[in-house]
Protein backbone atom coordinates (compact mmCIF):
# COMPACT_ATOMS: atom_id res chain seq x y z
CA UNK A 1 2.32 22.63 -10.37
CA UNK A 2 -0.23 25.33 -10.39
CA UNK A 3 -2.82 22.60 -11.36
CA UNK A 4 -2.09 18.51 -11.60
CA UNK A 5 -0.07 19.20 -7.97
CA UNK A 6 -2.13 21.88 -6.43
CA UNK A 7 -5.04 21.66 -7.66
CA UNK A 8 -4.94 25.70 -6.93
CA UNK A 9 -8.41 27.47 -7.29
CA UNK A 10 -10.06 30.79 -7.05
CA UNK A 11 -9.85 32.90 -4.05
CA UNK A 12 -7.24 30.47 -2.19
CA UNK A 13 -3.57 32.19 -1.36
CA UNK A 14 -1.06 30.20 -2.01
CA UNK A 15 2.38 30.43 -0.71
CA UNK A 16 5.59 30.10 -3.19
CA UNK A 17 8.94 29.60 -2.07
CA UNK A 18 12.14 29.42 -3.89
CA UNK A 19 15.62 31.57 -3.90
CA UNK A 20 16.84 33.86 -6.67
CA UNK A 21 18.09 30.93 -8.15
CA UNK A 22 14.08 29.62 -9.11
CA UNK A 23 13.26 32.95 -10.56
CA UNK A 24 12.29 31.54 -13.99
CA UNK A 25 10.18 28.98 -12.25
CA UNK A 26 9.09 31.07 -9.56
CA UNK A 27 7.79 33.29 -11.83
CA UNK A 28 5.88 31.07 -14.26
CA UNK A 29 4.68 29.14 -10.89
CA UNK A 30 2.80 32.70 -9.96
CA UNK A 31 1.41 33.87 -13.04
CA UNK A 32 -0.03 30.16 -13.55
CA UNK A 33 -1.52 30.57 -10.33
CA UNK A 34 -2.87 34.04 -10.81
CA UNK A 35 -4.53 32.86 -14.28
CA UNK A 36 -5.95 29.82 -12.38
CA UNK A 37 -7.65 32.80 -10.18
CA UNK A 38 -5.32 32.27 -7.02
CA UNK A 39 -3.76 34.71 -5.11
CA UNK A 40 0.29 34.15 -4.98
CA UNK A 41 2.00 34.96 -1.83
CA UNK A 42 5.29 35.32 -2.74
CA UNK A 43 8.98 34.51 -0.64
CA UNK A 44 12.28 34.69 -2.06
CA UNK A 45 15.39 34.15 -0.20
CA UNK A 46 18.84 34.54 -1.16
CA UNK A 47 21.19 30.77 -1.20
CA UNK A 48 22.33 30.22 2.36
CA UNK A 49 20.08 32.52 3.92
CA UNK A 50 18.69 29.86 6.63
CA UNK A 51 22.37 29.19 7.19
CA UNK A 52 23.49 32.53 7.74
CA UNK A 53 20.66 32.53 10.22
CA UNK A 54 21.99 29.93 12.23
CA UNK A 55 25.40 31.09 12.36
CA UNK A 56 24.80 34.60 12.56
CA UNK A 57 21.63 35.23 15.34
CA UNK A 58 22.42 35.32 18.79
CA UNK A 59 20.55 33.32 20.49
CA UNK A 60 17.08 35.19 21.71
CA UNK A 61 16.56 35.16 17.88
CA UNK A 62 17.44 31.42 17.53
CA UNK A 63 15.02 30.37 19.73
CA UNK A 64 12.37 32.72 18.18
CA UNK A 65 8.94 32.10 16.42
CA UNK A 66 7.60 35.28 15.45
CA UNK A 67 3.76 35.38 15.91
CA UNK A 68 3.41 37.08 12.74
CA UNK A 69 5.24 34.11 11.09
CA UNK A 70 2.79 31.53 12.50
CA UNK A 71 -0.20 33.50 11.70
CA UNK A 72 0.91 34.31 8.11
CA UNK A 73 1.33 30.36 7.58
CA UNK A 74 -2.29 29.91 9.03
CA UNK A 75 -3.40 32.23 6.71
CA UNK A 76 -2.77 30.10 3.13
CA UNK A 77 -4.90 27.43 1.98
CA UNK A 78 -1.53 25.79 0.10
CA UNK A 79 2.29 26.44 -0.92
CA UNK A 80 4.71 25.30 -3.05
CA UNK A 81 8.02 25.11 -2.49
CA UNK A 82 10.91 25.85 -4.96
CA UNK A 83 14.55 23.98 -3.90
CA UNK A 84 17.81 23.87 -5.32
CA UNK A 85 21.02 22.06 -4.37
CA UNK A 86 22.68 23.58 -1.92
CA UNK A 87 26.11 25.74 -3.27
CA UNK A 88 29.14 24.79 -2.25
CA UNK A 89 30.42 25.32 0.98
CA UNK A 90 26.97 26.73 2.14
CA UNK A 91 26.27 24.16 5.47
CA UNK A 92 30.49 25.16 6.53
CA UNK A 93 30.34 26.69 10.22
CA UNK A 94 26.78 25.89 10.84
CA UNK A 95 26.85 24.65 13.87
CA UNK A 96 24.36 20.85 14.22
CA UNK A 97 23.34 21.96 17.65
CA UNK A 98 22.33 25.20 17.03
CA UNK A 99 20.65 23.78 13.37
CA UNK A 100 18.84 21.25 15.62
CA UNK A 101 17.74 24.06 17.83
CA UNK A 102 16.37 26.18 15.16
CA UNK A 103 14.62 23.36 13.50
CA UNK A 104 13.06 22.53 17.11
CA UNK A 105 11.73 26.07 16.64
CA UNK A 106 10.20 26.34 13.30
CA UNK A 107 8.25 22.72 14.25
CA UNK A 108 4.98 24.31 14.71
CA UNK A 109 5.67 26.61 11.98
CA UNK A 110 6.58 23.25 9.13
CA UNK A 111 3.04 21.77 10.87
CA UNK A 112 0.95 24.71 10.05
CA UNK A 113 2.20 24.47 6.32
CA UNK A 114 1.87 20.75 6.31
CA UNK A 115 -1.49 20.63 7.62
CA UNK A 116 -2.69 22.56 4.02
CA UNK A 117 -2.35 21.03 0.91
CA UNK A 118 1.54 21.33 -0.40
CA UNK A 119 3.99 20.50 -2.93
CA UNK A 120 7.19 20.78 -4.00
CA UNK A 121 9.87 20.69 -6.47
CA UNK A 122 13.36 20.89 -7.18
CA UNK A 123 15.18 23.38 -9.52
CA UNK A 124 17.67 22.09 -11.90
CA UNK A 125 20.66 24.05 -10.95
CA UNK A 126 24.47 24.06 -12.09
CA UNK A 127 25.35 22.92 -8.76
CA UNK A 128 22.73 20.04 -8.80
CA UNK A 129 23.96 18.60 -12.01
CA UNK A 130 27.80 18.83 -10.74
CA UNK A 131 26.66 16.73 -6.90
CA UNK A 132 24.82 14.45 -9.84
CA UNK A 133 27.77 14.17 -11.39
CA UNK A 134 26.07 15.16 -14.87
CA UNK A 135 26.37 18.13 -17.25
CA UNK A 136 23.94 20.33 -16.71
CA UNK A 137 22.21 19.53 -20.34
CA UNK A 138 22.28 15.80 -19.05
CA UNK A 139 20.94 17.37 -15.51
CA UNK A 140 18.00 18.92 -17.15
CA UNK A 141 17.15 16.08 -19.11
CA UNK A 142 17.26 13.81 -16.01
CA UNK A 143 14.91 16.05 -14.20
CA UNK A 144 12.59 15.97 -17.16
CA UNK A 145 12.56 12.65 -17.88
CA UNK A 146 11.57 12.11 -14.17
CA UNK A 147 8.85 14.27 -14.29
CA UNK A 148 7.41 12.77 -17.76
CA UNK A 149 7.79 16.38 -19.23
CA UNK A 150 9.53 14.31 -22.33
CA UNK A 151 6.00 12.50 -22.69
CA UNK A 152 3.26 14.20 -24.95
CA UNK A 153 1.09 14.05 -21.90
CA UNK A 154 2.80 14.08 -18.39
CA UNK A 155 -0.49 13.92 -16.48
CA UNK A 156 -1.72 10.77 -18.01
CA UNK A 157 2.15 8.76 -17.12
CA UNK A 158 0.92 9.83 -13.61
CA UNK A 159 -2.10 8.05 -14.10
CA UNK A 160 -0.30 4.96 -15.19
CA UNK A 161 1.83 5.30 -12.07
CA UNK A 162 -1.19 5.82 -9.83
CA UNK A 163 -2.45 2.55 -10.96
CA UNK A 164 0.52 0.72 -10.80
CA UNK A 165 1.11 1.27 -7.39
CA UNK A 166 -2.64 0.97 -6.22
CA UNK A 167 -1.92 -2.85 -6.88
CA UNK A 168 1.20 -2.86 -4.52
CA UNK A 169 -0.87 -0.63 -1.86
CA UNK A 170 -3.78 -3.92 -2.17
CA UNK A 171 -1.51 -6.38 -0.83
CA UNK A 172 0.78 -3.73 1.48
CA UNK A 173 -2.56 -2.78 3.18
CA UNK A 174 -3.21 -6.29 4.86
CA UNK A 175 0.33 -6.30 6.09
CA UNK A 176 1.46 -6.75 9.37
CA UNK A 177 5.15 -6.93 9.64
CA UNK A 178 7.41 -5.84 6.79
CA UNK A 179 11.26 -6.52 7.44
CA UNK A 180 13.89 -5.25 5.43
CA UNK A 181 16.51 -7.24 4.44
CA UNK A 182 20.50 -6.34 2.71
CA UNK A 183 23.95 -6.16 3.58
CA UNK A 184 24.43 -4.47 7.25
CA UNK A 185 20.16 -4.46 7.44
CA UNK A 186 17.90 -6.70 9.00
CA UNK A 187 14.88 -4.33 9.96
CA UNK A 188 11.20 -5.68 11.34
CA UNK A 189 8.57 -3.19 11.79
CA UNK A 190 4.72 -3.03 11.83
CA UNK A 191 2.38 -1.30 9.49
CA UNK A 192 -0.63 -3.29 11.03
CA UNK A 193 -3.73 -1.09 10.43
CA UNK A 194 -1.93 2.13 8.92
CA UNK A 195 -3.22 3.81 5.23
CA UNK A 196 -0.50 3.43 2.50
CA UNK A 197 -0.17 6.46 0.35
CA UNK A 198 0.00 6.40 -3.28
CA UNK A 199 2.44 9.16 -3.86
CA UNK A 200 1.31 9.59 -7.59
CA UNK A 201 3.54 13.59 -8.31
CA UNK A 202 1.29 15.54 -6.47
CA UNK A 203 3.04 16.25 -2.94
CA UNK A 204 6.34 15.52 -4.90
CA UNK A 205 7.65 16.31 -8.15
CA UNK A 206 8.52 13.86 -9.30
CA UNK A 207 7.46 11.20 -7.15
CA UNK A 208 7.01 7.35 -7.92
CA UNK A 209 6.70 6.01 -4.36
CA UNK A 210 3.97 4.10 -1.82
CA UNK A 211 5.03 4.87 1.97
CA UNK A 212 3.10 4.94 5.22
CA UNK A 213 3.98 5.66 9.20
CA UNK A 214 4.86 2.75 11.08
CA UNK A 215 3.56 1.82 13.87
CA UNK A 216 6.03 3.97 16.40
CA UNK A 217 7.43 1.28 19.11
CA UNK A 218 7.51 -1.37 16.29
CA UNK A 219 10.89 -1.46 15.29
CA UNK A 220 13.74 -3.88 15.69
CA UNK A 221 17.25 -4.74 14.63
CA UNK A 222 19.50 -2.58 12.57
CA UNK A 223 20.09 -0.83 8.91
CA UNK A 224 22.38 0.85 7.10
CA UNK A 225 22.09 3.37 4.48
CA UNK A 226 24.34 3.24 1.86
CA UNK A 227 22.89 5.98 -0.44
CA UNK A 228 24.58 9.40 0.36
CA UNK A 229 22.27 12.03 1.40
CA UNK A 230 22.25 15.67 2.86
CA UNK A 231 21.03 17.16 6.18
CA UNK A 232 20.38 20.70 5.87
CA UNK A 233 23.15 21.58 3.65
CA UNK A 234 25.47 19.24 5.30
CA UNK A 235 26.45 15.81 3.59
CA UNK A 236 25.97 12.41 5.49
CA UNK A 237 26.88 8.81 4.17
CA UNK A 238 27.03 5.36 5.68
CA UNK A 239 24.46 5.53 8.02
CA UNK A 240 23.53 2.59 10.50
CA UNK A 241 20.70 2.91 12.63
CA UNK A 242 19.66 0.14 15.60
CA UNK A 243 16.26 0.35 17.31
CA UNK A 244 14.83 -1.36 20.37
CA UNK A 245 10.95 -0.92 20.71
CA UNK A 246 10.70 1.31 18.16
CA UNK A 247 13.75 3.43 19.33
CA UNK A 248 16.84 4.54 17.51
CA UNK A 249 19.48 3.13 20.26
CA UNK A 250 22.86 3.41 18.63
CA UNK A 251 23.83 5.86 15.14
CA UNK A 252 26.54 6.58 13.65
CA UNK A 253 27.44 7.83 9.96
CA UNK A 254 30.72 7.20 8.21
CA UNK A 255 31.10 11.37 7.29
CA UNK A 256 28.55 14.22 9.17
CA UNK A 257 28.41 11.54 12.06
CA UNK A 258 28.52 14.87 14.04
CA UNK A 259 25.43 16.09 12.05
CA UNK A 260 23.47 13.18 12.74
CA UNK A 261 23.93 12.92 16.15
CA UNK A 262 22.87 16.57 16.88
CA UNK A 263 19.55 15.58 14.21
CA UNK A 264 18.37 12.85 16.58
CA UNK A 265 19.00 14.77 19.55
CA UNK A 266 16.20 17.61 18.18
CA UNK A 267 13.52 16.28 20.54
CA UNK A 268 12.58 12.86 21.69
CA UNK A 269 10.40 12.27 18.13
CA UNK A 270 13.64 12.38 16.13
CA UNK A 271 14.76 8.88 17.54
CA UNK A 272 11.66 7.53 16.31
CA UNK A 273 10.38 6.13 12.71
CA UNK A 274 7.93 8.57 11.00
CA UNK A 275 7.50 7.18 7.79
CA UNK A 276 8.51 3.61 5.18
CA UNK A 277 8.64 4.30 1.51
CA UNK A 278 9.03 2.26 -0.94
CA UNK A 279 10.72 3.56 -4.43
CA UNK A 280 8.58 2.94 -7.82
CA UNK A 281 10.22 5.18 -10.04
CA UNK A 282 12.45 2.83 -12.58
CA UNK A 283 12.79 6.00 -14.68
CA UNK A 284 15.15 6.77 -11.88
CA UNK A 285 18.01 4.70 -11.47
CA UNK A 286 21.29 6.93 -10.69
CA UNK A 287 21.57 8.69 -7.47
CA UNK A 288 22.24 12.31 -7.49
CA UNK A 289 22.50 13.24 -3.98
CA UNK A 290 19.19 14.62 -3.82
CA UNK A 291 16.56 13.10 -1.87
CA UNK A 292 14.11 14.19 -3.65
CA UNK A 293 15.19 12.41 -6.80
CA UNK A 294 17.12 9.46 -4.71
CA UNK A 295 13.91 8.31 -2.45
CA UNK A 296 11.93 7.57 -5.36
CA UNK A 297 14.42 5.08 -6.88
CA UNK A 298 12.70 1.67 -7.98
CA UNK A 299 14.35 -0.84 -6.33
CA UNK A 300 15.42 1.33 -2.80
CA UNK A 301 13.69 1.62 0.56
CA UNK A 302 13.40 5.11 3.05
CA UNK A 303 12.60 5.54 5.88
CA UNK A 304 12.27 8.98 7.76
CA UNK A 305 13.38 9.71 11.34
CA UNK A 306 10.77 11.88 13.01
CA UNK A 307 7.89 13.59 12.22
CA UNK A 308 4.56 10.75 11.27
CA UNK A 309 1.85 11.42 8.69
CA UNK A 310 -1.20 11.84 10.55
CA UNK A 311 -3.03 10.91 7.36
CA UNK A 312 -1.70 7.54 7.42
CA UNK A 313 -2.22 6.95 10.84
CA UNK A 314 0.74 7.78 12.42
CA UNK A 315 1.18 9.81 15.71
CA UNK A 316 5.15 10.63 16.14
CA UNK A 317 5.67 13.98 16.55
CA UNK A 318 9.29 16.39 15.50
CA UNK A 319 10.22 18.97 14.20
CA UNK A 320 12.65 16.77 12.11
CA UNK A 321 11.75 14.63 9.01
CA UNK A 322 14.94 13.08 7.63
CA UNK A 323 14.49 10.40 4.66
CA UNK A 324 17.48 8.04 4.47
CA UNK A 325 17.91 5.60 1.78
CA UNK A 326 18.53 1.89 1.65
CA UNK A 327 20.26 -0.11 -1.41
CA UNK A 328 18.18 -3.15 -2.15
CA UNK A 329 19.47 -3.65 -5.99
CA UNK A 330 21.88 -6.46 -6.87
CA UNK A 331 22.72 -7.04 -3.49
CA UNK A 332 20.53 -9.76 -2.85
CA UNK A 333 18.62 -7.07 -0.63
CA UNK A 334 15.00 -8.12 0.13
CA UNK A 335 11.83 -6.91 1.36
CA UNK A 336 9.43 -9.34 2.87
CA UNK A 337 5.41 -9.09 3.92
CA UNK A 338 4.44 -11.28 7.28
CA UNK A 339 7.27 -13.27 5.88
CA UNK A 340 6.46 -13.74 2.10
CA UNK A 341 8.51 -11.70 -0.18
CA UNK A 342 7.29 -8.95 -1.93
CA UNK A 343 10.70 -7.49 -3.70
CA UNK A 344 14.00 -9.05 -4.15
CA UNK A 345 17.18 -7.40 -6.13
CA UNK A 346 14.76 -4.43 -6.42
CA UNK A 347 12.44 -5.82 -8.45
CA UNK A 348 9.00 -6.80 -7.07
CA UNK A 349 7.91 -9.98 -7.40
């Protein structure tokens, strides 16, 4: 991470983040850095310590952002970020409102980070294998095999992926209206004149996507999400969204409806599309209830609610980003370009 994701060189401070859970990682993450010449700047939590936050701080700390937090985040030239699945029972009693308060909070603080170069990764953790539904041997070799760490030379399968989804980017680029079709969906939206990313493991590891910001009053019709997810701890399934003018008009989810609700009631950005991805990764195929992993799925569609990226043109701003996952293998699901289709069953064609 140190080096292929970022690209970490003398004299820069870079921020790591993980919980005592990450400490082997952690660790090899900051002596890779210091022998690359960086300087680490180093933040462990304990599991559940944002949570405790939440429900423990009365509320002149809630709605707190301590200078001295802000200026510390201007002061790094990168970070990585260390995650693990979140242990069981750790989003109980957290209340959405005050989560969606706190998160309204730390917005400028998540745009000072995002505005340097970043990355991040997730830790393979007993409780990640057992929301996977995998032993934790099977768990670790998922993760790898993800990541090409099973390949004699990881960075050059990034390479091949890099390539291979340059060539969807050439025809997504002169694309006006993309529209999402599956059971319970029938999206239209815009990407008229936005940059595509090539998401190629650097930002994410592992990665295997193309997405861009859509144009933010674009949006039409409905579409559900089928693929369980998580909100801050807090599990969420069978979400439908409807938008008008670019709008999220009616939500609901079939469990954490509650969560969702208080999500898209952060700030007025949150009811808005900040991002389309499109999953390359075929070396993924089984969810894990990780949407890290999950989002990268060949054959799915995302889309965030919330914050843009400026870099591919987009201008919504929130202090929530919230990927959500739609099915679009074996179900006849489709994705179409200005009409002509572009991937059907989840497989491109």
């Amino acid at each position: 991470m140190a080096g292929y994701c970022i690209y970490a060189q003398p004299g820069e401070r870079i921020l790591v983040m993980g919980n005592v859970q990450t400490v082997p990682l952690f660790s090899e993450v900051a002596r890779a850095l210091l022998r690359r010449g960086a300087l680490p700047a180093l933040r462990l939590e304990y599991p559940g310590q944002q949570e405790d936050f939440v429900r423990l701080a009365p509320d002149d700390l809630l709605d707190l952002l301590h200078p001295a937090e802000l200026a510390d985040m201007h002061g790094i030239d990168g970070s990585i970020r260390l995650m693990t699945h979140s242990l069981p029972g750790q989003g109980e009693g957290v209340d959405p409102k005050r989560q969606a308060r706190r998160s309204k909070v730390q917005g400028p603080l998540n745009a000072a980070r995002s505005s340097k170069k970043w990355t991040l990764t997730q830790y393979p953790t007993p409780q990640g294998a057992a929301a996977a539904g995998m032993s934790q041997a099977q768990y670790e070799d998922f993760v790898s095999r993800a990541m090409f760490l099973n390949a004699p030379d990881p960075v050059a399968e990034w390479g091949k992926v890099r390539e291979m989804q340059a060539k969807l980017i050439e025809r997504l680029s002169v694309t006006d209206k993309i529209r999402i079709v599956a059971p319970g969906t029938d999206l239209t939206l815009s990407v008229k004149g936005r940059s595509w990313a090539n998401s190629d493991g650097k930002r994410n590891m592992p990665s295997g996507e193309v997405f861009v910001s859509p144009l933010e009053d674009s949006a039409e019709g409905q579409i559900y999400f089928g693929l369980p997810t998580e909100y801050q701890g807090q599990p969420v399934e069978g979400i439908t969204l409807r938008f008008e003018g670019g709008k999220i008009v009616q939500a609901r989810a079939e469990v954490g409806d509650a969560v969702l609700q208080a999500a898209l009631d952060t700030d007025p950005g949150a009811r808005f599309l900040g991002e389309i991805g499109i999953g390359t990764n075929y070396g993924i195929q089984t969810p894990s209830r990780n949407i890290l992993y999950d989002e990268k799925i060949g054959g799915t569609v995302h889309l965030a609610a919330g914050r843009s990226y400026p870099e591919t043109g987009g201008t919504n701003q929130s202090a929530v980003h919230w990927d959500m996952i739609c099915e679009l293998r074996g179900n006849g699901g489709q994705i179409l370009l200005d009409g002509e289709v572009f991937q059907e069953n989840g497989a491109f064609v």
